[in-house]
C-alpha atoms as a PDB file:
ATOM      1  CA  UNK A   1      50.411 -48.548 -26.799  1.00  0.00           C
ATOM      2  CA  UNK A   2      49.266 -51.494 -24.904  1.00  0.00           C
ATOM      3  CA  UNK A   3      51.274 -53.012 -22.293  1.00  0.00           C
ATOM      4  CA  UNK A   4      52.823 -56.785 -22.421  1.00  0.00           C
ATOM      5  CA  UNK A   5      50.372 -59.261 -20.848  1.00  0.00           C
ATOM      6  CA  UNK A   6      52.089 -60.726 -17.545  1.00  0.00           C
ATOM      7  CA  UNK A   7      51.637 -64.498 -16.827  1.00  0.00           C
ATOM      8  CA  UNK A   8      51.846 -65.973 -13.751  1.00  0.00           C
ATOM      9  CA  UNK A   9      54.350 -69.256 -13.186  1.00  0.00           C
ATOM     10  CA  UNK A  10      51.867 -71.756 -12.677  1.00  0.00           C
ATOM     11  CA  UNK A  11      50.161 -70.852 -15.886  1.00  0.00           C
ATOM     12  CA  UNK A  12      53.495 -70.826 -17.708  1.00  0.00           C
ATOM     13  CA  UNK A  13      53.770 -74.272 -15.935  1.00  0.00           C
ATOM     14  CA  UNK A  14      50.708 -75.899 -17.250  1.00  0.00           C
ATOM     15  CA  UNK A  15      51.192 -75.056 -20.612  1.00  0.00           C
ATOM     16  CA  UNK A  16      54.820 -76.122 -21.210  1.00  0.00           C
ATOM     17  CA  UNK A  17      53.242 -79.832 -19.376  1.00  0.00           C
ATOM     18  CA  UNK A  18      50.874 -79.617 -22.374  1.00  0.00           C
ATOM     19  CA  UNK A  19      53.717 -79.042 -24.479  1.00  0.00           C
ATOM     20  CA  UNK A  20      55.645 -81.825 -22.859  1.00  0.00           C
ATOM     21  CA  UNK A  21      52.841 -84.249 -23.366  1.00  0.00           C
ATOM     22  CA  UNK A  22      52.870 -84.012 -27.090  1.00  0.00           C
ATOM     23  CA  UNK A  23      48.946 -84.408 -27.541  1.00  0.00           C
ATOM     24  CA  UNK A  24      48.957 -81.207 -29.572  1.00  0.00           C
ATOM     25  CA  UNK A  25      50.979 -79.330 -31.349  1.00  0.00           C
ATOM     26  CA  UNK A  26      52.389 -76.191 -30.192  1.00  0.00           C
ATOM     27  CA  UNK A  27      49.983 -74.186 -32.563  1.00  0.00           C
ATOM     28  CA  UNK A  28      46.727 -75.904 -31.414  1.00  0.00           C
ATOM     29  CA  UNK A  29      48.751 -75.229 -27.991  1.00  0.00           C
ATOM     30  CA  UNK A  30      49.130 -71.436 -28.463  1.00  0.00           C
ATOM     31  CA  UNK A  31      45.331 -70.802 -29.737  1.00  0.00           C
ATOM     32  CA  UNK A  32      43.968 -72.627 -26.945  1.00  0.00           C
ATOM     33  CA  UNK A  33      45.677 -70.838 -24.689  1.00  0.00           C
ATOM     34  CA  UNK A  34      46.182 -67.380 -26.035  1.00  0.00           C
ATOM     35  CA  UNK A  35      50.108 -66.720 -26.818  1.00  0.00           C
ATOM     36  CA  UNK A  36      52.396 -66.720 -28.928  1.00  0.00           C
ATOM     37  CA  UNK A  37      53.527 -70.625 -30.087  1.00  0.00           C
ATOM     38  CA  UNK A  38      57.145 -69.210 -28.963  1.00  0.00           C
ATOM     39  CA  UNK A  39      56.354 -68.094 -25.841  1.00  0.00           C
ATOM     40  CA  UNK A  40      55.700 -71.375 -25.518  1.00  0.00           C
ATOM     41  CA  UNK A  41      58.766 -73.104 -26.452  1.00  0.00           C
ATOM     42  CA  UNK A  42      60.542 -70.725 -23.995  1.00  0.00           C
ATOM     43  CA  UNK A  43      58.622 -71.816 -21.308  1.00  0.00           C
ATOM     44  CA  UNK A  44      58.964 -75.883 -22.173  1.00  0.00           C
ATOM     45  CA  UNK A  45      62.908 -74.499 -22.556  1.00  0.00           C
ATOM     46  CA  UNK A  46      62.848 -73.308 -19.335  1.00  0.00           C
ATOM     47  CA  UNK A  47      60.734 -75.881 -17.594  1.00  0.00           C
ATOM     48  CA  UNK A  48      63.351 -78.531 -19.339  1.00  0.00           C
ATOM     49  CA  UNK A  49      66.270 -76.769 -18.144  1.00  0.00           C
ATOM     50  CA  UNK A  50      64.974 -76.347 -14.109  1.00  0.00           C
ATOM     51  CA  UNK A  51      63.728 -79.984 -14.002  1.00  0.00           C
ATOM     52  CA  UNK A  52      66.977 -80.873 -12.450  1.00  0.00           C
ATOM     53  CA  UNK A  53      67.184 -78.668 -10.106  1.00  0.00           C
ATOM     54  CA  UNK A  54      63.704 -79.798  -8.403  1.00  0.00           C
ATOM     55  CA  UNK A  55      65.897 -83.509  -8.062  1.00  0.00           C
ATOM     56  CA  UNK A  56      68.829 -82.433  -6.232  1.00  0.00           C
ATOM     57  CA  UNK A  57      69.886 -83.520  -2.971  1.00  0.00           C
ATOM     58  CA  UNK A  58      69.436 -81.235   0.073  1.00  0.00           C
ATOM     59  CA  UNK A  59      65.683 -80.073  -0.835  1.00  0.00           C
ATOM     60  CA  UNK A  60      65.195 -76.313  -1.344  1.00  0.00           C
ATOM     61  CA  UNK A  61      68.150 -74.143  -1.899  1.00  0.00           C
ATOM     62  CA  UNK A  62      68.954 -72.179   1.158  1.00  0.00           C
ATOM     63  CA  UNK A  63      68.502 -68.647   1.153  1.00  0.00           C
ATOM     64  CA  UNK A  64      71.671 -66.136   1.937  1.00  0.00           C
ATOM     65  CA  UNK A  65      72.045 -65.295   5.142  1.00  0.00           C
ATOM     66  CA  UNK A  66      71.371 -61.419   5.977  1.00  0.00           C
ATOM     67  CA  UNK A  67      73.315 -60.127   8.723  1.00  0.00           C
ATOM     68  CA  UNK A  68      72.604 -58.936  12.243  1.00  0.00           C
ATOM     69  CA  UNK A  69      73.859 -55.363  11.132  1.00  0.00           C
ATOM     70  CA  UNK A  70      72.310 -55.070   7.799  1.00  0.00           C
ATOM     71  CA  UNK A  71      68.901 -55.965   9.830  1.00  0.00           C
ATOM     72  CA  UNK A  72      69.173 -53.066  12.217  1.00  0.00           C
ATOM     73  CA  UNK A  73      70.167 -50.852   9.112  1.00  0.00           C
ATOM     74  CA  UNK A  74      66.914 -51.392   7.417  1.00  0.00           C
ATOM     75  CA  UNK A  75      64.913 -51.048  11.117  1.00  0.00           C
ATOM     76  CA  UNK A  76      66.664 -47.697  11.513  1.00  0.00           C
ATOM     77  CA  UNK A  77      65.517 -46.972   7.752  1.00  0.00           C
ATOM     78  CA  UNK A  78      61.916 -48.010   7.899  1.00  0.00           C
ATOM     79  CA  UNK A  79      61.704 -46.077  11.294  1.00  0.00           C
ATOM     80  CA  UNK A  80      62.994 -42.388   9.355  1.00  0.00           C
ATOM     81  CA  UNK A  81      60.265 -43.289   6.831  1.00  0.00           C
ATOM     82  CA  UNK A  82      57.651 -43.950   8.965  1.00  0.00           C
ATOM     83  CA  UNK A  83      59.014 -40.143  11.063  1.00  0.00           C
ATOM     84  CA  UNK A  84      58.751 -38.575   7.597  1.00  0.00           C
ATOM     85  CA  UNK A  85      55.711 -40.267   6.657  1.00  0.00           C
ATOM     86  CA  UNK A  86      53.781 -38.918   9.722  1.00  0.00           C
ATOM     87  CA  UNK A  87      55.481 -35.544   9.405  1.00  0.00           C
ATOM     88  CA  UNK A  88      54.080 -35.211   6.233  1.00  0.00           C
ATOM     89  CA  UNK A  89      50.888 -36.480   6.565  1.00  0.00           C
ATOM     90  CA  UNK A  90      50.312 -33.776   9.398  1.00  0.00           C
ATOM     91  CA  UNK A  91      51.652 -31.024   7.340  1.00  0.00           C
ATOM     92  CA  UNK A  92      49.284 -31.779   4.553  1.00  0.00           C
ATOM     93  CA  UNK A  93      45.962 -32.064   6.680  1.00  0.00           C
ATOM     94  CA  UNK A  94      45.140 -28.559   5.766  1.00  0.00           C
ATOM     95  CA  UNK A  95      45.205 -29.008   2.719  1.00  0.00           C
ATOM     96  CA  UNK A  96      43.918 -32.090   1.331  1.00  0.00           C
ATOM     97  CA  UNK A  97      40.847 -31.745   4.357  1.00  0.00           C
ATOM     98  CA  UNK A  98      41.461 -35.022   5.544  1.00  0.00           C
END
């Protein structure tokens, strides 16, 4: 079974602009580009649908706030990993000869 091809934003970008434009059709559109012709009306769906949010006041959305706790939670965290990690790695040496 093959796996589903991923595509990356600015790709999905470009071709629901072609869509936009209206210079071909969505089926010249989709064997140009290689997908499906509703793949890409999803994509001029979505583009439609987040255009307004590129015009609203205040810029970029803010991102949440992460507090001074939950910081030290995920320091104490990545420090047992990196204890176990090590551990590990030295009780292994014999056998993978590295």
């Amino acid at each position: 079974m093959s796996k589903r091809k991923q595509h990356k934003p600015d790709f999905k970008a470009r071709v629901a602009l072609e869509a936009l434009k209206g210079e071909q059709t969505v089926t010249e559109l989709a064997s140009r580009f290689g997908v499906h012709p509703t793949m890409i009306h999803q994509w001029k769906r979505a583009l439609l649908d987040g255009a307004s949010d590129i015009f609203e006041r205040g810029g970029r959305t803010k991102l949440p706030e992460i507090s001074e706790e939950t910081v030290k939670e995920l320091h104490a965290k990545i420090g047992e990993l990196a204890v176990a990690n090590d551990f590990l790695s030295r009780k292994l040496k014999p056998w993978t000869g590295k």
